[in-house]
C-alpha atoms as a PDB file:
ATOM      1  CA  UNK A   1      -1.119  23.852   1.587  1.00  0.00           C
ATOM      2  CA  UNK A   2      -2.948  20.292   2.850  1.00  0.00           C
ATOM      3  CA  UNK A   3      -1.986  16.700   2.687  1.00  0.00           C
ATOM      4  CA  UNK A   4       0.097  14.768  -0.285  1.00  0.00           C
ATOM      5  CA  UNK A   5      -2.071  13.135  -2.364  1.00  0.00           C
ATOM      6  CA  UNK A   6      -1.374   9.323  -3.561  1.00  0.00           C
ATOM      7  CA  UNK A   7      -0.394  10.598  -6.684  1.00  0.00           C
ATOM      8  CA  UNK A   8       2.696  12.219  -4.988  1.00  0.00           C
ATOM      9  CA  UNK A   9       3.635   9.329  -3.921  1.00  0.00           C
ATOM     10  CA  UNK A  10       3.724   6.770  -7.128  1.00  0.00           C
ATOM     11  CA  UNK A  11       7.091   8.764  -8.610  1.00  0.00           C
ATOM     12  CA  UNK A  12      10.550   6.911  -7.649  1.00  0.00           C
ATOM     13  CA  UNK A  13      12.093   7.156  -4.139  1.00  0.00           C
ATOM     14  CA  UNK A  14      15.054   9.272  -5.472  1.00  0.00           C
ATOM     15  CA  UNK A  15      12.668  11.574  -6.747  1.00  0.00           C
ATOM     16  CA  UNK A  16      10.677  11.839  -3.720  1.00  0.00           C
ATOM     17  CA  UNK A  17      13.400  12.099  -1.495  1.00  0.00           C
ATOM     18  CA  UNK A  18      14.517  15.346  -3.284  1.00  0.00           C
ATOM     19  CA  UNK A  19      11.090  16.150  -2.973  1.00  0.00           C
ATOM     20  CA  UNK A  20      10.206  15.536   1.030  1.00  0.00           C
ATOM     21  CA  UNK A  21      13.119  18.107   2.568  1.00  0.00           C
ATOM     22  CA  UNK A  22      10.936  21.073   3.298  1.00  0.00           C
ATOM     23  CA  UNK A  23       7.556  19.780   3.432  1.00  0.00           C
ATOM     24  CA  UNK A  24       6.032  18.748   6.781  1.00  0.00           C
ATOM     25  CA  UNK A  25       5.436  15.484   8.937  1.00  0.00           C
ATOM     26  CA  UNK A  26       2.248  15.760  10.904  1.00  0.00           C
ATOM     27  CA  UNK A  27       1.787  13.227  14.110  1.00  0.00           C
ATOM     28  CA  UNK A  28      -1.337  13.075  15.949  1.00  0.00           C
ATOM     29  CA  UNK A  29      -0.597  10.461  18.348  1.00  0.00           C
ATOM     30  CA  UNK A  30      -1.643   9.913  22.019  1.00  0.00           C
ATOM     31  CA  UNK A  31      -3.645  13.400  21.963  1.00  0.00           C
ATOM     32  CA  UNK A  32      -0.593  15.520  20.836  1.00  0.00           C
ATOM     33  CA  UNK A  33      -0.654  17.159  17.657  1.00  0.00           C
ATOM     34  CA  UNK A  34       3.293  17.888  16.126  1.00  0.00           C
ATOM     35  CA  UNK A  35       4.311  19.120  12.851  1.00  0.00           C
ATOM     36  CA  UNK A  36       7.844  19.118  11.879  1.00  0.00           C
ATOM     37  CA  UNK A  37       9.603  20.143   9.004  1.00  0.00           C
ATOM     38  CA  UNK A  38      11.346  17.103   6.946  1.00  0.00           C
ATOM     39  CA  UNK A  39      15.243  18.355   6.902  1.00  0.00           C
ATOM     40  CA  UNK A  40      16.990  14.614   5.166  1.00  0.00           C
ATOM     41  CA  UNK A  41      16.074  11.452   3.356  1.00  0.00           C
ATOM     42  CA  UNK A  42      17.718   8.623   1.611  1.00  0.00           C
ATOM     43  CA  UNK A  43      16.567   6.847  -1.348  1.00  0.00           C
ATOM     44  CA  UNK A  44      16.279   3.056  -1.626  1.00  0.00           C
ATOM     45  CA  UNK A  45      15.503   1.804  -4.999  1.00  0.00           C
ATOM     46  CA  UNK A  46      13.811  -1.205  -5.318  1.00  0.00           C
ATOM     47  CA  UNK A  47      15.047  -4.689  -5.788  1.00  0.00           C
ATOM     48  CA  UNK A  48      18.184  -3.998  -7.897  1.00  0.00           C
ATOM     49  CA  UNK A  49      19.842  -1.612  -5.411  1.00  0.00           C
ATOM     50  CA  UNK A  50      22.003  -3.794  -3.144  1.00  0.00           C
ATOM     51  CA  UNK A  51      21.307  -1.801   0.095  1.00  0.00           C
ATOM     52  CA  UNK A  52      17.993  -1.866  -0.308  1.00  0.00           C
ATOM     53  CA  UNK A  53      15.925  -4.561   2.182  1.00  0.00           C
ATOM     54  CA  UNK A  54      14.412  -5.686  -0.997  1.00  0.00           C
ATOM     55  CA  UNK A  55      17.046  -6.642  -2.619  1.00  0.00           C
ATOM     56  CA  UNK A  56      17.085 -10.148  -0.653  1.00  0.00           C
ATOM     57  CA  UNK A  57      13.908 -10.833  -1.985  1.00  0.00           C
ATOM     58  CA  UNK A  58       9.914 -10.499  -0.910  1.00  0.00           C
ATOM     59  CA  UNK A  59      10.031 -11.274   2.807  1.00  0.00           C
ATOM     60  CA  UNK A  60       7.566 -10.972   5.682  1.00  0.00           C
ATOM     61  CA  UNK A  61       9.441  -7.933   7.111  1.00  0.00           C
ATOM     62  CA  UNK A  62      10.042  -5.984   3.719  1.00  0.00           C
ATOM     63  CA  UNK A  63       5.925  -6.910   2.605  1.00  0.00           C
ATOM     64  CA  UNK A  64       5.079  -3.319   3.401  1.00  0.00           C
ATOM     65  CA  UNK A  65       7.648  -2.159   0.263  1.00  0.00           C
ATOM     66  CA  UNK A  66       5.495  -3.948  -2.098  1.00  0.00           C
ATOM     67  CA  UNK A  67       2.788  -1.863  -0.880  1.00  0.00           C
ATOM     68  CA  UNK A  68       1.284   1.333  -3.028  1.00  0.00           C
ATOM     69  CA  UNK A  69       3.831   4.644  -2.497  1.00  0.00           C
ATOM     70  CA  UNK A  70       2.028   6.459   0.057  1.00  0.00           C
ATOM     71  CA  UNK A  71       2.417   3.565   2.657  1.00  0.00           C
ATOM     72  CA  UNK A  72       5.291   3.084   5.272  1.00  0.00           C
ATOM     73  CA  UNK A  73       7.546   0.652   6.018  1.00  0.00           C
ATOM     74  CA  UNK A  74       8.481   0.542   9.762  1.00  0.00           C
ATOM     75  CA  UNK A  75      11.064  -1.573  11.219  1.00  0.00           C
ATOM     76  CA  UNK A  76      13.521  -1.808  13.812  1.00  0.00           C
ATOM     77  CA  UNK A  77      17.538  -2.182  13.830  1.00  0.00           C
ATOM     78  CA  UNK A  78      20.076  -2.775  16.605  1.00  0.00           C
ATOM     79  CA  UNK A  79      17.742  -4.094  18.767  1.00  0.00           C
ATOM     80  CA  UNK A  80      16.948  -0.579  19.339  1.00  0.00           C
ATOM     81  CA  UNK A  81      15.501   1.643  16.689  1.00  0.00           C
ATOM     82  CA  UNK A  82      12.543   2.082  14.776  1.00  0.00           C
ATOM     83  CA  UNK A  83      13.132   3.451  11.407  1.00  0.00           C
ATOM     84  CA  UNK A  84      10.761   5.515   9.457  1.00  0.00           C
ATOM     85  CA  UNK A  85      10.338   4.642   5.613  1.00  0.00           C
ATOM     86  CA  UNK A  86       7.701   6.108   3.762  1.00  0.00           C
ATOM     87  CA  UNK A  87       6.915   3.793   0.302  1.00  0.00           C
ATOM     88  CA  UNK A  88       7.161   4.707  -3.364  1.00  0.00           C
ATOM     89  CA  UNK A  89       6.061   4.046  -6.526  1.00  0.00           C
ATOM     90  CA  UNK A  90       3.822   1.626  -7.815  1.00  0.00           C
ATOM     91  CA  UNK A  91       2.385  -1.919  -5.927  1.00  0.00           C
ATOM     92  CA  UNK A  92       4.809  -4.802  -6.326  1.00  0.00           C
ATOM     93  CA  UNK A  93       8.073  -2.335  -7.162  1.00  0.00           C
ATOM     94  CA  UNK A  94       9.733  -2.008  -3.810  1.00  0.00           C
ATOM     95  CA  UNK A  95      11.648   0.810  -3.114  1.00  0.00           C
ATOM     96  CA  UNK A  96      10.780   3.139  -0.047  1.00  0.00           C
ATOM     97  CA  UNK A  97      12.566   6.853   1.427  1.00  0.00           C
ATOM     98  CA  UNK A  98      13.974   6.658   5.044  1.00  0.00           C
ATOM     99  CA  UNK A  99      13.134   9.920   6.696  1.00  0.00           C
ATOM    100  CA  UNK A 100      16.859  10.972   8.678  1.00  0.00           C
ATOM    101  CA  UNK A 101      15.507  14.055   9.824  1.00  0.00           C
ATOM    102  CA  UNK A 102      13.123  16.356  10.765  1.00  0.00           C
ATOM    103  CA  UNK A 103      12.861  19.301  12.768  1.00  0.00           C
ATOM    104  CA  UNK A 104      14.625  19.053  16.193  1.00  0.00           C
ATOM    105  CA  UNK A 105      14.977  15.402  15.550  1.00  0.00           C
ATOM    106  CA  UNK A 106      18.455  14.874  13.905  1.00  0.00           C
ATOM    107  CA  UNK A 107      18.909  11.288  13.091  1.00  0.00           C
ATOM    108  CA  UNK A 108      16.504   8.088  12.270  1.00  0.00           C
ATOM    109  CA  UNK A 109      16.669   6.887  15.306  1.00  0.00           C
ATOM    110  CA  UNK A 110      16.082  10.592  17.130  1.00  0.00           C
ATOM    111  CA  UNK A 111      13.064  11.044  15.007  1.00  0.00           C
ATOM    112  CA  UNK A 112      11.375   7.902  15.721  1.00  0.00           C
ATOM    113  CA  UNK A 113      11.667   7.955  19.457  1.00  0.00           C
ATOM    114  CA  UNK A 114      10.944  11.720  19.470  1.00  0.00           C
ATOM    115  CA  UNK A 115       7.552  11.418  17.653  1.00  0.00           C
ATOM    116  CA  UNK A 116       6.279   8.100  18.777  1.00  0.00           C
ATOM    117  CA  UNK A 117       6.732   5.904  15.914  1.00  0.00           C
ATOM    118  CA  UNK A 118       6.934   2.511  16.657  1.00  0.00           C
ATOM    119  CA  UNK A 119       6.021  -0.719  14.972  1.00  0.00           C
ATOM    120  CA  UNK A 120       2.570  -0.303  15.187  1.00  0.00           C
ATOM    121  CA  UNK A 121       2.456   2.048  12.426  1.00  0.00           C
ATOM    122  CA  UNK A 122       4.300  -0.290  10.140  1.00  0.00           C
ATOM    123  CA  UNK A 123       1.565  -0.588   7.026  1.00  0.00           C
ATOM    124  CA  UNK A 124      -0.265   3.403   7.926  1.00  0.00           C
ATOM    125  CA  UNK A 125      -1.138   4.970   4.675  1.00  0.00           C
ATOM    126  CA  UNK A 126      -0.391   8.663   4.414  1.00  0.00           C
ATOM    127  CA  UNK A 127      -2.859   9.221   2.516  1.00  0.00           C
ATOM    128  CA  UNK A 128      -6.145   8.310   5.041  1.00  0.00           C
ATOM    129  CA  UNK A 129      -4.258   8.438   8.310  1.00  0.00           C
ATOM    130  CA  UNK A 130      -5.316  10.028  11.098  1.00  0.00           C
ATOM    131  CA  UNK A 131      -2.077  10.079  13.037  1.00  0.00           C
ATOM    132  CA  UNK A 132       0.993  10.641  10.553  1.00  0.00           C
ATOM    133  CA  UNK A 133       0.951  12.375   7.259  1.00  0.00           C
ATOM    134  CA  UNK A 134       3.009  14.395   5.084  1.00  0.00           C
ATOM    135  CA  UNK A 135       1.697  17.851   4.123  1.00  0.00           C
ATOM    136  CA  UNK A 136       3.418  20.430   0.980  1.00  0.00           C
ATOM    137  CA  UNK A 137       4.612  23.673   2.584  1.00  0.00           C
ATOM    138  CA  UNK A 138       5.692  25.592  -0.778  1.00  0.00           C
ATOM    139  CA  UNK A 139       9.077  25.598   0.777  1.00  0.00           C
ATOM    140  CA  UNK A 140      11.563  24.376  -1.641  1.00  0.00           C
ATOM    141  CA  UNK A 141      14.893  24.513   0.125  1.00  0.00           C
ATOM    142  CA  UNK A 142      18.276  24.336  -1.084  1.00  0.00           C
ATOM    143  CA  UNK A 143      19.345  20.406  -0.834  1.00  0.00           C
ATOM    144  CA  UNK A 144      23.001  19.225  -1.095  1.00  0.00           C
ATOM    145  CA  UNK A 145      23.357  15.609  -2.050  1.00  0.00           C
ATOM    146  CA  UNK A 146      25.604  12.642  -1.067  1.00  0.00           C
ATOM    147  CA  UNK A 147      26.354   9.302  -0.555  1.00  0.00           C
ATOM    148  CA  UNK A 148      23.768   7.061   1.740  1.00  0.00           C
ATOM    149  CA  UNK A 149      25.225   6.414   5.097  1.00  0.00           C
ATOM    150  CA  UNK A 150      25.915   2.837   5.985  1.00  0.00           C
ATOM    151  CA  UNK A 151      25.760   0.600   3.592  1.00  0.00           C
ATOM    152  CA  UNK A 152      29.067  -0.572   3.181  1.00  0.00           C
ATOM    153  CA  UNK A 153      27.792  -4.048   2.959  1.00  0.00           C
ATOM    154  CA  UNK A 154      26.657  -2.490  -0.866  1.00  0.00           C
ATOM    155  CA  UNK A 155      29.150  -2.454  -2.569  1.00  0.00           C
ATOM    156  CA  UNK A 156      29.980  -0.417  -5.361  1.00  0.00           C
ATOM    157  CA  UNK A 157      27.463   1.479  -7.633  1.00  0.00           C
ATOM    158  CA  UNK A 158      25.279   1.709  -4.594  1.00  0.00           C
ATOM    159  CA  UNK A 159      27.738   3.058  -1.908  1.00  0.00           C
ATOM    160  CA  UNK A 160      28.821   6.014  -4.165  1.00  0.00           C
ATOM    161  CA  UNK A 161      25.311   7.277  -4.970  1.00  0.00           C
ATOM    162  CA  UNK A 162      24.333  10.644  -4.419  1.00  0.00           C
ATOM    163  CA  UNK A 163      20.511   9.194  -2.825  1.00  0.00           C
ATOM    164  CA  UNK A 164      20.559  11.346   0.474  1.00  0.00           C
ATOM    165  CA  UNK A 165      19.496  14.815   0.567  1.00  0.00           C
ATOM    166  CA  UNK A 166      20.033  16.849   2.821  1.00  0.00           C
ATOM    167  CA  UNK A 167      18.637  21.031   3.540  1.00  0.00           C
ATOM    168  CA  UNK A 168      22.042  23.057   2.749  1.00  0.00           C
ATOM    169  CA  UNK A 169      21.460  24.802   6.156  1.00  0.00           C
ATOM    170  CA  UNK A 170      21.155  21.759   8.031  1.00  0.00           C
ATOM    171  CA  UNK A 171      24.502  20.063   6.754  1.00  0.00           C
ATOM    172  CA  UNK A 172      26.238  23.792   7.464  1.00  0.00           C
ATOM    173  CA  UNK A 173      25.183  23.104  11.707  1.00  0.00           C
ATOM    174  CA  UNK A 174      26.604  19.472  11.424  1.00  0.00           C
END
């Protein structure tokens, strides 16, 4: 059905993260092509949500969350991980969706390593890339939503909300 638009991106990240499950992520790095379905996300909402990186204030590292929706956020955790954030929303309102999954890649970590994301894509727009997009499908699956994992360091509202979504067939395999 082709590539999301910028316009796709501008809503909030909650509402894109119900949105992504089901549509595809398209690589194109080091000559091979992939496309695999997104299967979770997790919404962080902007400055006033206490696990989001934002919430400490504008910093070098979270500069890329201040960016147009449509942009990503890259960065790395445990000294080991690259984690995949795709922006939303307007410039200067930072709030971004972490992909957790995607076809054959369970886990933020897992989908990193298995499609070659690393730092250096930190910044890529979505919209004009030519190695990672998102593209719609048509496929609206079934999502069941729940609490964000990790982020005990929140506190409550933020621990409780229901901001990951998961596809209903995916959690049933866990």
């Amino acid at each position: 059905m082709g590539r999301v638009d910028r316009d796709f991106f501008l809503a909030d990240a909650v509402t894109i993260a119900g949105l992504l499950p089901g549509m595809d992520l398209v690589t194109e790095t080091g000559g091979n092509a992939g496309r695999y379905m997104i299967t979770e996300t997790e919404a962080y909402l902007g400055d006033g949500d206490r696990a989001c990186h934002a919430s400490r204030g504008r910093t070098p590292r979270t500069e890329p969350m201040y960016m147009e929706g449509g942009h990503l956020y890259i960065y790395f955790v445990y000294g080991m991980h690259w984690m995949l954030n795709v922006v939303t929303g307007p410039a200067d309102y930072p709030q971004a969706v972490l992909i957790r999954g995607v076809s054959h890649y369970p886990g933020p970590g897992r989908v990193t390593r298995g499609l070659g994301i690393d730092g250096s894509f930190n910044r890529e727009d979505l919209v004009v890339s030519g190695r990672i997009w998102i593209e719609e499908t048509g496929y609206r699956p079934e999502l069941v939503a729940g609490p964000r994992v990790g982020i005990g360091y929140a506190g409550e509202p933020w621990i409780s909300k229901p901001w990951r979504f998961i596809i209903k067939n995916e959690k049933e395999k866990k």
